[in-house]
Each structure stands twice: as C-alpha cells, then as structure tokens.
N, C-alpha and C. Protein backbone atom coordinates (compact mmCIF):
# COMPACT_ATOMS: atom_id res chain seq x y z
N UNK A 1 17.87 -24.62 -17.14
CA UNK A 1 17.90 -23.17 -17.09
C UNK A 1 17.81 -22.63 -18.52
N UNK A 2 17.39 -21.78 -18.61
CA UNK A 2 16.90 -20.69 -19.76
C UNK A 2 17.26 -19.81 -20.08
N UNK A 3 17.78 -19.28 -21.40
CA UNK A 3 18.08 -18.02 -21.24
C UNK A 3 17.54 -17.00 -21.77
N UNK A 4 16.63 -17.32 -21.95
CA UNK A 4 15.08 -16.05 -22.05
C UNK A 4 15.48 -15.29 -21.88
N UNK A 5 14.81 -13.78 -22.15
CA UNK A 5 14.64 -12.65 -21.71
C UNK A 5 13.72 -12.52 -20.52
N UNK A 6 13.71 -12.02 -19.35
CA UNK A 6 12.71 -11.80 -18.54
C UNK A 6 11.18 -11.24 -19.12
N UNK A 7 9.94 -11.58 -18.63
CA UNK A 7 8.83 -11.03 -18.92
C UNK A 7 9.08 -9.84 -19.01
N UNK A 8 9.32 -9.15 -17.73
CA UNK A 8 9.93 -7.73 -17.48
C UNK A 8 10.78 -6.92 -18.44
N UNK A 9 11.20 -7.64 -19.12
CA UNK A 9 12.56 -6.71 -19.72
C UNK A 9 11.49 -6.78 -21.47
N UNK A 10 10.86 -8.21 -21.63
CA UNK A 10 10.17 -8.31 -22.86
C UNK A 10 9.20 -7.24 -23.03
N UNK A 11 8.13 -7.51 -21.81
CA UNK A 11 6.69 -6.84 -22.27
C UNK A 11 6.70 -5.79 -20.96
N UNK A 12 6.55 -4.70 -20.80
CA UNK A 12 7.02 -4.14 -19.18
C UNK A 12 5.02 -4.04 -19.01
N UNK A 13 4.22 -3.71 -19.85
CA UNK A 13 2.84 -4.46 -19.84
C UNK A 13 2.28 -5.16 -19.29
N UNK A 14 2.99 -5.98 -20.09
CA UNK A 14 2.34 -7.60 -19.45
C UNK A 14 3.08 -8.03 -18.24
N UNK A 15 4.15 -7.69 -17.85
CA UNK A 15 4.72 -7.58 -16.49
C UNK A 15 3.80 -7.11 -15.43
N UNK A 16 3.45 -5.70 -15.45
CA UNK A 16 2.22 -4.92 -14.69
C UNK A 16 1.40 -5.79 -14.67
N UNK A 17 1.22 -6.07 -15.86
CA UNK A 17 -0.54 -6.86 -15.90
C UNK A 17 -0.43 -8.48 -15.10
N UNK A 18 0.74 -8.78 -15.21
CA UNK A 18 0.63 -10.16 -13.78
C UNK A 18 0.72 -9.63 -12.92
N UNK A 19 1.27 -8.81 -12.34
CA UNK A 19 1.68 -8.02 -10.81
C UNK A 19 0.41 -7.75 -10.56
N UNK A 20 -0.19 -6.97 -11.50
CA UNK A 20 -2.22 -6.73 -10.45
C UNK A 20 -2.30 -7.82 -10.36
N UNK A 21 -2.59 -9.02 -11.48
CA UNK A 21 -3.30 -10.18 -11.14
C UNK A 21 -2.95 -10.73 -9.85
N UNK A 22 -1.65 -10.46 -9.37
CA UNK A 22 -1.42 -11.36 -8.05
C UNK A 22 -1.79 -10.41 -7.06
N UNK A 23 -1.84 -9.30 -7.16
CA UNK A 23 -2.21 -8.09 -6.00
C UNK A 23 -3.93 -8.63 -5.82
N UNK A 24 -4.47 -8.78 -6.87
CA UNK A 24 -5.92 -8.85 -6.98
C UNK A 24 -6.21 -10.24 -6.26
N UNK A 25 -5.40 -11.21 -6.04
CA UNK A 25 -6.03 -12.42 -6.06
C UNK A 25 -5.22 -13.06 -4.34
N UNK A 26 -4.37 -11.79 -4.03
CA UNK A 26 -4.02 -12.62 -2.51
C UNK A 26 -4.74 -11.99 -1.47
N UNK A 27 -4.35 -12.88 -0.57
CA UNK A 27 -5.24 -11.98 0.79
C UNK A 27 -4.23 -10.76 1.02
N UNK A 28 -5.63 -9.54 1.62
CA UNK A 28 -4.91 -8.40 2.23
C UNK A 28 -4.07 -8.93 3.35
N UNK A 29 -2.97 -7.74 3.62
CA UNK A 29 -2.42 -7.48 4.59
C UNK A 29 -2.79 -6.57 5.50
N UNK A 30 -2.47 -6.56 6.56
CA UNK A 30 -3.24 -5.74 7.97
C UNK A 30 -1.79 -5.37 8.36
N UNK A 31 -1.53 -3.81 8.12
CA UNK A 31 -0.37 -3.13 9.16
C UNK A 31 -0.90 -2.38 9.91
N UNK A 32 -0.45 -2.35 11.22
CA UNK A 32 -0.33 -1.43 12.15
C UNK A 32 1.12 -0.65 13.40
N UNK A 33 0.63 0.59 13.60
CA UNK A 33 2.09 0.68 14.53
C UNK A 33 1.45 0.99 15.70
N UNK A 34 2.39 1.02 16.65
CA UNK A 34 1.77 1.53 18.28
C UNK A 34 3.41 2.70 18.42
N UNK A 35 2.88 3.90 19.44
CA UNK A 35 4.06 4.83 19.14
C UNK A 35 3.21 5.36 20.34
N UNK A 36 4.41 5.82 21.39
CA UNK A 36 4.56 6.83 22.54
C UNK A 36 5.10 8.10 22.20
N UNK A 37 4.61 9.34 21.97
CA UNK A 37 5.80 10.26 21.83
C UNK A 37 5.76 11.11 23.34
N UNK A 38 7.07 10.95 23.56
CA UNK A 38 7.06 11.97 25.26
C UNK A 38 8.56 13.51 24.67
N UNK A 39 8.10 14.14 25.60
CA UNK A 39 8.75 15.22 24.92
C UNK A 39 10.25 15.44 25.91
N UNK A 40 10.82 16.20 26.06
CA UNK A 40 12.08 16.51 26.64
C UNK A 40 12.16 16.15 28.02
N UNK A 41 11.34 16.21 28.77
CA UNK A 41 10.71 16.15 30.28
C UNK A 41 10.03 14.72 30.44
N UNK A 42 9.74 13.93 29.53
CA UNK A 42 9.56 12.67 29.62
C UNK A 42 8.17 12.95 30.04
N UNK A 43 6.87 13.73 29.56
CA UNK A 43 5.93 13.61 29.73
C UNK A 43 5.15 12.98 28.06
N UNK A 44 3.76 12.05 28.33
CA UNK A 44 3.48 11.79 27.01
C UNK A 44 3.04 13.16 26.53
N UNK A 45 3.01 12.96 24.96
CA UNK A 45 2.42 14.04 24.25
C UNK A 45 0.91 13.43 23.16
C-alpha cells in the first residue's frame, strides 16, 4: 500500500482526462423505463 496522493486530489485534469478516456473506450449503455400513469378513477392517461 501507498501513500500517494490520489490522481484526483494531484492533477483534477488529468483525473478528467482518464475519466473521458474510459467513457470513450467502453461500450454504451442502453436505459429504458416502461410507466402506466392512470389517474384518480383508475383510468390510463
């Protein structure tokens, strides 16, 4: 174990600048929701 300073706390830069690199280089994610809204009377809306 190490007791470095975090990248983060060193360079807040070069922190960002790995965070794209890994945003850039994984596969997307796919979200979706499914949603009923019914109103007081229990009809859909």
């Amino acid at each position: 174990m190490t007791s470095e300073v975090p990248l983060f706390e060193r360079d807040p830069a070069a922190w960002r600048e790995h965070l794209a690199e890994g945003n850039r280089t994984q596969a997307r994610k796919r979200v979706s929701a499914d949603v009923l809204l019914r109103d007081d009377h229990a009809r859909l809306r």
